[in-house]
N, C-alpha and C. Protein backbone atom coordinates (compact mmCIF):
# COMPACT_ATOMS: atom_id res chain seq x y z
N UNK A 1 -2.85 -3.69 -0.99
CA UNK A 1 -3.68 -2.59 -1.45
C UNK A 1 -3.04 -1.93 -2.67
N UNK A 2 -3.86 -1.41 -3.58
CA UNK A 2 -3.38 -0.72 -4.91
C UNK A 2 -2.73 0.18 -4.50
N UNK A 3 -1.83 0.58 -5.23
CA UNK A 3 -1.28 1.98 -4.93
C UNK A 3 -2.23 3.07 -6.30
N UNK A 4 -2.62 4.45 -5.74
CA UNK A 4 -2.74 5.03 -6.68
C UNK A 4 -2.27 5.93 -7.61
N UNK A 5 -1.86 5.98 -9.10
CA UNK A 5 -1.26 6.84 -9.71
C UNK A 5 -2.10 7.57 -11.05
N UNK A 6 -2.13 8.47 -10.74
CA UNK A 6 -2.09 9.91 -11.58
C UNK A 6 -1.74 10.17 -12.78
N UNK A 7 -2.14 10.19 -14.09
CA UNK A 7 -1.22 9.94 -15.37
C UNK A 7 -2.20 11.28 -15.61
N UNK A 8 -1.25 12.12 -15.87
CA UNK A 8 -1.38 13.42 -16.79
C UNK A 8 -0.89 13.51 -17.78
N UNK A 9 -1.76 13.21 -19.02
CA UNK A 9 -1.24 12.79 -20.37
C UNK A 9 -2.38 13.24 -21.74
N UNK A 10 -2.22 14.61 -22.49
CA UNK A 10 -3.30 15.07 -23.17
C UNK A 10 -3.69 13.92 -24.38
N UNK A 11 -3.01 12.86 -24.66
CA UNK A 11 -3.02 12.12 -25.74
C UNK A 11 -4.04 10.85 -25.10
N UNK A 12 -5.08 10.70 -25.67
CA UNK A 12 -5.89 9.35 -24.90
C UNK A 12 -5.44 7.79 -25.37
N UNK A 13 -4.68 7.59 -26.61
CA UNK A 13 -4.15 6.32 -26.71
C UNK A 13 -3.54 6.30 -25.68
N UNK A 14 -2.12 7.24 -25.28
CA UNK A 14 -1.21 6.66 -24.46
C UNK A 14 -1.51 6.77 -22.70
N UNK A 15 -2.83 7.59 -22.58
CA UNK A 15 -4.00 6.87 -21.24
C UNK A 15 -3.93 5.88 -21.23
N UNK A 16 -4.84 5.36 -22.61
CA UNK A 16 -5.80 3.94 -22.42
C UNK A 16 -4.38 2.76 -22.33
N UNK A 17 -3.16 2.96 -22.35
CA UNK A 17 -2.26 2.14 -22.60
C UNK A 17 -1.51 1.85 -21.29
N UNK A 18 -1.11 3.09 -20.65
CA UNK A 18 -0.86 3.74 -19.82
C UNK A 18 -1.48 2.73 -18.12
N UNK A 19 -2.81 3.24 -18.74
CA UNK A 19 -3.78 2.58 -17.58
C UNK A 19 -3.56 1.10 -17.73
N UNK A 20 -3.56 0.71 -18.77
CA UNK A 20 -3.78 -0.97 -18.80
C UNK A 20 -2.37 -1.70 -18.48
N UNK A 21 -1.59 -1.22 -18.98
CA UNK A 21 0.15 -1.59 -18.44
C UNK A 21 -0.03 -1.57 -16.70
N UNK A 22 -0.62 -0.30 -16.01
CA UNK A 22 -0.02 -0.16 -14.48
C UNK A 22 -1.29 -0.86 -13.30
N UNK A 23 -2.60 -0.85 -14.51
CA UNK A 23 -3.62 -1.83 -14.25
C UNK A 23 -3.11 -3.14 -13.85
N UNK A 24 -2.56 -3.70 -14.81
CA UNK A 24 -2.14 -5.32 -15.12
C UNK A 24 -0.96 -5.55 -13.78
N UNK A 25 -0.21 -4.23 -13.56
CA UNK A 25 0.69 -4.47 -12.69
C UNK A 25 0.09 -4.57 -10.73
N UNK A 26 -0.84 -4.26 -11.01
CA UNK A 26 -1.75 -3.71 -9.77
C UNK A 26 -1.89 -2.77 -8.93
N UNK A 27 -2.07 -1.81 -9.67
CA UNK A 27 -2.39 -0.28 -9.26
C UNK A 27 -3.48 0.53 -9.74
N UNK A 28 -3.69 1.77 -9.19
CA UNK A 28 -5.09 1.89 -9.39
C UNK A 28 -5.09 3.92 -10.34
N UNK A 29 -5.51 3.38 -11.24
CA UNK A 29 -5.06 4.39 -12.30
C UNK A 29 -6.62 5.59 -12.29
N UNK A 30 -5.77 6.33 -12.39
CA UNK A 30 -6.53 7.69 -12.79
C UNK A 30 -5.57 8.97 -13.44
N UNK A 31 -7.05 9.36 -14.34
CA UNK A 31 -6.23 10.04 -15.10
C UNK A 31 -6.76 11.45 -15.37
N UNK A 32 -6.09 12.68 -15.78
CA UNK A 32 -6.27 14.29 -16.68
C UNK A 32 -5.75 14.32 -17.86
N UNK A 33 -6.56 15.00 -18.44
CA UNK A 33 -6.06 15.46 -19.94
C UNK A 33 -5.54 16.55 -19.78
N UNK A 34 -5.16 17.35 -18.73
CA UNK A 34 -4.72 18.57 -18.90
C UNK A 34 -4.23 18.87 -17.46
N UNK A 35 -3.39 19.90 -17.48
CA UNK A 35 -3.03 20.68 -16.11
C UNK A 35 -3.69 21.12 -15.00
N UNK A 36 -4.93 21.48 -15.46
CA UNK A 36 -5.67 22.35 -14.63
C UNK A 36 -6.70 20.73 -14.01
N UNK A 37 -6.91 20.26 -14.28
CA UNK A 37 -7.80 19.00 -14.45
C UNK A 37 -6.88 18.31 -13.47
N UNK A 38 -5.66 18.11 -13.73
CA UNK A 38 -4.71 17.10 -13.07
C UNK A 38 -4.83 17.85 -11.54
N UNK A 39 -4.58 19.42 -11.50
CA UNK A 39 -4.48 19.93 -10.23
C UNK A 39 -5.82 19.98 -9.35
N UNK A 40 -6.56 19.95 -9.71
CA UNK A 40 -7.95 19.73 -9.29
C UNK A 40 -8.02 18.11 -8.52
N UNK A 41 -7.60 17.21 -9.33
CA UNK A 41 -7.62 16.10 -8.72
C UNK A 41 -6.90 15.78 -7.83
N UNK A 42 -5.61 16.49 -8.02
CA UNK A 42 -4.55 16.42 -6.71
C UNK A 42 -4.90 17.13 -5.51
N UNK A 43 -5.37 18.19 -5.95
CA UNK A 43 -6.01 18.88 -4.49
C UNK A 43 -7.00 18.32 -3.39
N UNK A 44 -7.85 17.39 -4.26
CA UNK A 44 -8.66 16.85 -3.59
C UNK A 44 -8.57 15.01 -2.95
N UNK A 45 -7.63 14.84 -3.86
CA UNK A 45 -7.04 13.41 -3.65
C UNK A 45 -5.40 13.08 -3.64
N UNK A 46 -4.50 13.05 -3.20
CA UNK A 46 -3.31 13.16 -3.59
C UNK A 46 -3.30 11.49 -4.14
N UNK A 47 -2.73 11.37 -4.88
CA UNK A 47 -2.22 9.94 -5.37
C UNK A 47 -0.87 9.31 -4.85
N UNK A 48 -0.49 8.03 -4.70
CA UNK A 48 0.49 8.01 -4.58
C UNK A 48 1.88 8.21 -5.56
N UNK A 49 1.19 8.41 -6.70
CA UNK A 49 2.26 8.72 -7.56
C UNK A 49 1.64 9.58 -8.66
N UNK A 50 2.57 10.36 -9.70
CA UNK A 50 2.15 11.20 -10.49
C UNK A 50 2.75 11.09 -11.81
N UNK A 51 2.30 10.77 -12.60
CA UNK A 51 3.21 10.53 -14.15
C UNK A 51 2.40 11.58 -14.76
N UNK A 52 2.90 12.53 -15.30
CA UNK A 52 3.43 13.70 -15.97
C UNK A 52 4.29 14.02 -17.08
N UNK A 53 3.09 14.37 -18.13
CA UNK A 53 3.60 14.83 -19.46
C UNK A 53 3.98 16.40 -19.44
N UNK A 54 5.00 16.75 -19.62
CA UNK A 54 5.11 18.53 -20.21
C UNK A 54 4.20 19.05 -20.94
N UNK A 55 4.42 18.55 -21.87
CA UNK A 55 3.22 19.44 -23.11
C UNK A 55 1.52 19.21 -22.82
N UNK A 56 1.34 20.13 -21.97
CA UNK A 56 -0.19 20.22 -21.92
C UNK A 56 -0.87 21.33 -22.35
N UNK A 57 -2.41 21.02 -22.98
CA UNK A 57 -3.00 22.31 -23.12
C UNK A 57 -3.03 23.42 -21.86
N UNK A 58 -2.87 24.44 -22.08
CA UNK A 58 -3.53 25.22 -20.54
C UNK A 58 -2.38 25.41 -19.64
N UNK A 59 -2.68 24.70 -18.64
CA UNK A 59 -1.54 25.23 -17.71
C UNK A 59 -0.46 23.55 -18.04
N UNK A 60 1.12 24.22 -17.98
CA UNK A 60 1.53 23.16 -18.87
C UNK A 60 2.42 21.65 -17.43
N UNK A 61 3.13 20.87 -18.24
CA UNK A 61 3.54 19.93 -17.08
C UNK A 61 4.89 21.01 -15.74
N UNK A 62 5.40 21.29 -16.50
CA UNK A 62 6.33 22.12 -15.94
C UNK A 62 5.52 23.09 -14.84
N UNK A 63 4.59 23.84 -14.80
CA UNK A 63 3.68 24.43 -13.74
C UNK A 63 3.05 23.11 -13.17
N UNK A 64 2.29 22.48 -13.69
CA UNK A 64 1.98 21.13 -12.72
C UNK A 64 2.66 20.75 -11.45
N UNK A 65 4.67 20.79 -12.05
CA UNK A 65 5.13 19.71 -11.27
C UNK A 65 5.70 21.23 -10.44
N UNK A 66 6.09 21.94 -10.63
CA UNK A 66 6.18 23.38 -9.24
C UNK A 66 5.11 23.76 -8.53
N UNK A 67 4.14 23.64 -8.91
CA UNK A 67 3.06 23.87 -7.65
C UNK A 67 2.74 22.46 -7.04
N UNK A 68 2.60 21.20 -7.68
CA UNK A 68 3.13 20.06 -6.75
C UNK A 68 4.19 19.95 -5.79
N UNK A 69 5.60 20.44 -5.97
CA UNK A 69 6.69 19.69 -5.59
C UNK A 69 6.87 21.59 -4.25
N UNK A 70 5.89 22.72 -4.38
CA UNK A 70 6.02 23.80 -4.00
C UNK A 70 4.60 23.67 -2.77
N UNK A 71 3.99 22.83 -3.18
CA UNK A 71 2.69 22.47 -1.98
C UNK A 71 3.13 21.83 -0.75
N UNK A 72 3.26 21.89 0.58
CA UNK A 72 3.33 20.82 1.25
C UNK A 72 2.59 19.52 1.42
N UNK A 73 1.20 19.77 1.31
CA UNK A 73 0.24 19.01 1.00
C UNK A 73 1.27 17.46 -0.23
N UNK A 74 0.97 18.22 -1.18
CA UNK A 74 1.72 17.49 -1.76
C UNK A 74 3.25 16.83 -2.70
N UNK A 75 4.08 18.01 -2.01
CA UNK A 75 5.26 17.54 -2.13
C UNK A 75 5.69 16.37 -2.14
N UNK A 76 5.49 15.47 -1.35
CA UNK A 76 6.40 13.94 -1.16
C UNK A 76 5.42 12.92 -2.40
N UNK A 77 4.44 13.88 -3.25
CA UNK A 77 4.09 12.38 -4.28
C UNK A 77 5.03 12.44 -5.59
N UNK A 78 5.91 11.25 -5.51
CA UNK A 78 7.04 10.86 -6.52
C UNK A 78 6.14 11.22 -7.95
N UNK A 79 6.99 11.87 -8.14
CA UNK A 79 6.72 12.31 -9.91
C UNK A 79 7.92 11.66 -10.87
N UNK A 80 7.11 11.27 -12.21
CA UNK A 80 7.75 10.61 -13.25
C UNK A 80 7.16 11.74 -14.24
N UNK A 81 8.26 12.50 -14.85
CA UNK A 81 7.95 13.48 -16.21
C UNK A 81 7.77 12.02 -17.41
N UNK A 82 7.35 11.82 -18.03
CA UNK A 82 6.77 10.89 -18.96
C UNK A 82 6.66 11.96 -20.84
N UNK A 83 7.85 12.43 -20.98
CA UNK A 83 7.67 13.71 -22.00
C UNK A 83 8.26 13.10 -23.94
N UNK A 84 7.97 13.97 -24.99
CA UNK A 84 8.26 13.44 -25.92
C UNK A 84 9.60 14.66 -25.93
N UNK A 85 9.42 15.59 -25.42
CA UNK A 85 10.73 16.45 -24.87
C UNK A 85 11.88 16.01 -24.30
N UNK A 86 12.93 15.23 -25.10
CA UNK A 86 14.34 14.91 -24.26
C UNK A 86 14.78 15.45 -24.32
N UNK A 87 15.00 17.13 -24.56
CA UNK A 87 16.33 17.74 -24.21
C UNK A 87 17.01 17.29 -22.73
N UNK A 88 18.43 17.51 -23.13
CA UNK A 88 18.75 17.79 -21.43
C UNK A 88 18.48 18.62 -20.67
N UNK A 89 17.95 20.10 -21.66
CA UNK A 89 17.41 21.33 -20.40
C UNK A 89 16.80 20.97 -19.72
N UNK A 90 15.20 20.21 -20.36
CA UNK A 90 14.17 19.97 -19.87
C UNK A 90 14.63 18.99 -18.73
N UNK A 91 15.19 18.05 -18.98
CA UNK A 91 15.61 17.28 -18.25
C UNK A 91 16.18 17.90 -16.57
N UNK A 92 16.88 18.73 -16.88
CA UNK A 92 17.52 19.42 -16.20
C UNK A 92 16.77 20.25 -15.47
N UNK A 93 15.73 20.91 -15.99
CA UNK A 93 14.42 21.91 -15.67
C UNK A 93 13.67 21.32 -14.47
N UNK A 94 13.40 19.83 -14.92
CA UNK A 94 12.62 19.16 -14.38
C UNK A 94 13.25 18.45 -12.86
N UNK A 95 14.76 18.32 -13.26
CA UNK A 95 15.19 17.87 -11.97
C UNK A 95 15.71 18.93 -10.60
N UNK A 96 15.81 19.57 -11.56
CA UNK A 96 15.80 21.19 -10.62
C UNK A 96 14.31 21.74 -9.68
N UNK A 97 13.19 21.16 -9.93
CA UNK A 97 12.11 21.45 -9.51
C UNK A 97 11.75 20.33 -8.58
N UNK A 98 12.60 19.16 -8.95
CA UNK A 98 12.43 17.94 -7.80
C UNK A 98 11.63 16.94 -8.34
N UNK A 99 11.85 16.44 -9.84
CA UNK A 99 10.98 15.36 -10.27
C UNK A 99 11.79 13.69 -9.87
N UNK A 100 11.28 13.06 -9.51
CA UNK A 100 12.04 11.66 -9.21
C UNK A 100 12.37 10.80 -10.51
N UNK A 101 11.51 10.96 -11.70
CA UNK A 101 12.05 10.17 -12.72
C UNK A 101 11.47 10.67 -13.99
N UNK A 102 12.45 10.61 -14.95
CA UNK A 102 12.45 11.25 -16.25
C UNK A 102 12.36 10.50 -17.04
N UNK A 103 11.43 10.33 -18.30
CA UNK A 103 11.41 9.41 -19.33
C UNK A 103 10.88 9.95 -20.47
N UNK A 104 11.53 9.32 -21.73
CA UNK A 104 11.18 10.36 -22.67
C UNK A 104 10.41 9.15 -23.54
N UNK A 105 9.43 9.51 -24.33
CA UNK A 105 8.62 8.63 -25.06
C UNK A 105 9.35 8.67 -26.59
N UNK A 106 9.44 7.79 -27.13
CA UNK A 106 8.90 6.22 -26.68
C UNK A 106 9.59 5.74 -25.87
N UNK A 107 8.77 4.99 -24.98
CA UNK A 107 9.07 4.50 -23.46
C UNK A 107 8.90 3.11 -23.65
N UNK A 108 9.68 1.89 -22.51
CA UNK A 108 9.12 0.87 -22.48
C UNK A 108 8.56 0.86 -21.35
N UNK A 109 7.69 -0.19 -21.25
CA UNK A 109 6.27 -0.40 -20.11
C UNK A 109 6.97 -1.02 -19.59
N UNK A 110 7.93 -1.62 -19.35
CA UNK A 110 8.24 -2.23 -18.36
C UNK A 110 9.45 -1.90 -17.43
N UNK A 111 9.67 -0.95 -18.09
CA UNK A 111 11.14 0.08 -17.68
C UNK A 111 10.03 0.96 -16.95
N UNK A 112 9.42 1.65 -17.32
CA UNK A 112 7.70 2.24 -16.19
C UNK A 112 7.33 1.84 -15.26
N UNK A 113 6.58 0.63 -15.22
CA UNK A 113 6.62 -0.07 -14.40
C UNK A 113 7.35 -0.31 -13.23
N UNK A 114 8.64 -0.51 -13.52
CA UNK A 114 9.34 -1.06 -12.63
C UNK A 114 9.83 0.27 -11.88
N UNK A 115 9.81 1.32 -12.42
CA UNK A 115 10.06 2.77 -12.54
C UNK A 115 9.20 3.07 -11.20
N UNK A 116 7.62 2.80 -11.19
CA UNK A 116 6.69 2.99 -10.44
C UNK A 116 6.42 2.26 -9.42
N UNK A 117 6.95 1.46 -9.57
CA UNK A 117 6.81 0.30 -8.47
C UNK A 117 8.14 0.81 -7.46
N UNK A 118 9.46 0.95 -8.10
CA UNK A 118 10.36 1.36 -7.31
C UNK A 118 10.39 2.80 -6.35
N UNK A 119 9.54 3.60 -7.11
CA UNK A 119 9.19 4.74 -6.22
C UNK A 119 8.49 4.38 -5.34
N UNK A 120 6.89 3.65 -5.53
CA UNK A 120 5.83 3.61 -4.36
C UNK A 120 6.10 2.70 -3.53
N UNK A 121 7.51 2.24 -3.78
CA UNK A 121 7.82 1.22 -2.70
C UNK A 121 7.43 0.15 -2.40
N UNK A 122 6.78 -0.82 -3.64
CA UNK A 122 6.52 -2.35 -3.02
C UNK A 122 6.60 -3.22 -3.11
């Protein structure tokens, strides 16, 4: 069975890219352009996984991943920050709030991949 993952990502190339990389791998992609959009979908569906950009319009990745990782509901879905932000703060920000994997763009797809596969376990 697919596993499903979550790509919260305001940029639609790196969706449509996004999707087709974790597509090809066999998983079942869905996606938000934004924070508020992403939490809406989580509320009503949890995914098995969550890839997460920081910089969003609205409510930003950093609130995303604290009211995720602060929900019981959905605490245990493995988050990947997916950011063009490498500081180490952020880095640091992010692992302090309980993100499972950090990657800063430009990314390789197959370092992702394997990234996502190793979280959802299969």
């Amino acid at each position: 069975m697919a596993t499903g993952v979550l790509i919260v990502e305001d940029e639609p190339n790196i969706v449509e890219s996004l999707s087709f990389v974790l597509q090809r791998a066999g998983h079942a992609v869905t996606s938000a352009l934004d924070g508020e959009a992403a939490l809406g979908i989580l509320r009503s569906s949890a995914p098995d996984l969550l890839i997460l950009d920081l910089m969003l319009p609205g409510i930003n990745g950093f609130e995303v991943l604290k009211t995720v990782k602060s929900d019981p509901a959905l605490k245990q879905v493995p988050v990947i920050v997916l950011t063009a932000k490498g500081q180490a703060r952020d880095r640091r920000m992010a692992e302090d709030i309980g993100v499972e994997g950090f990657m800063t763009k430009p990314f390789s797809n197959r370092e992702l991949v394997e990234l996502v596969d190793k979280l959802v376990k299969r």
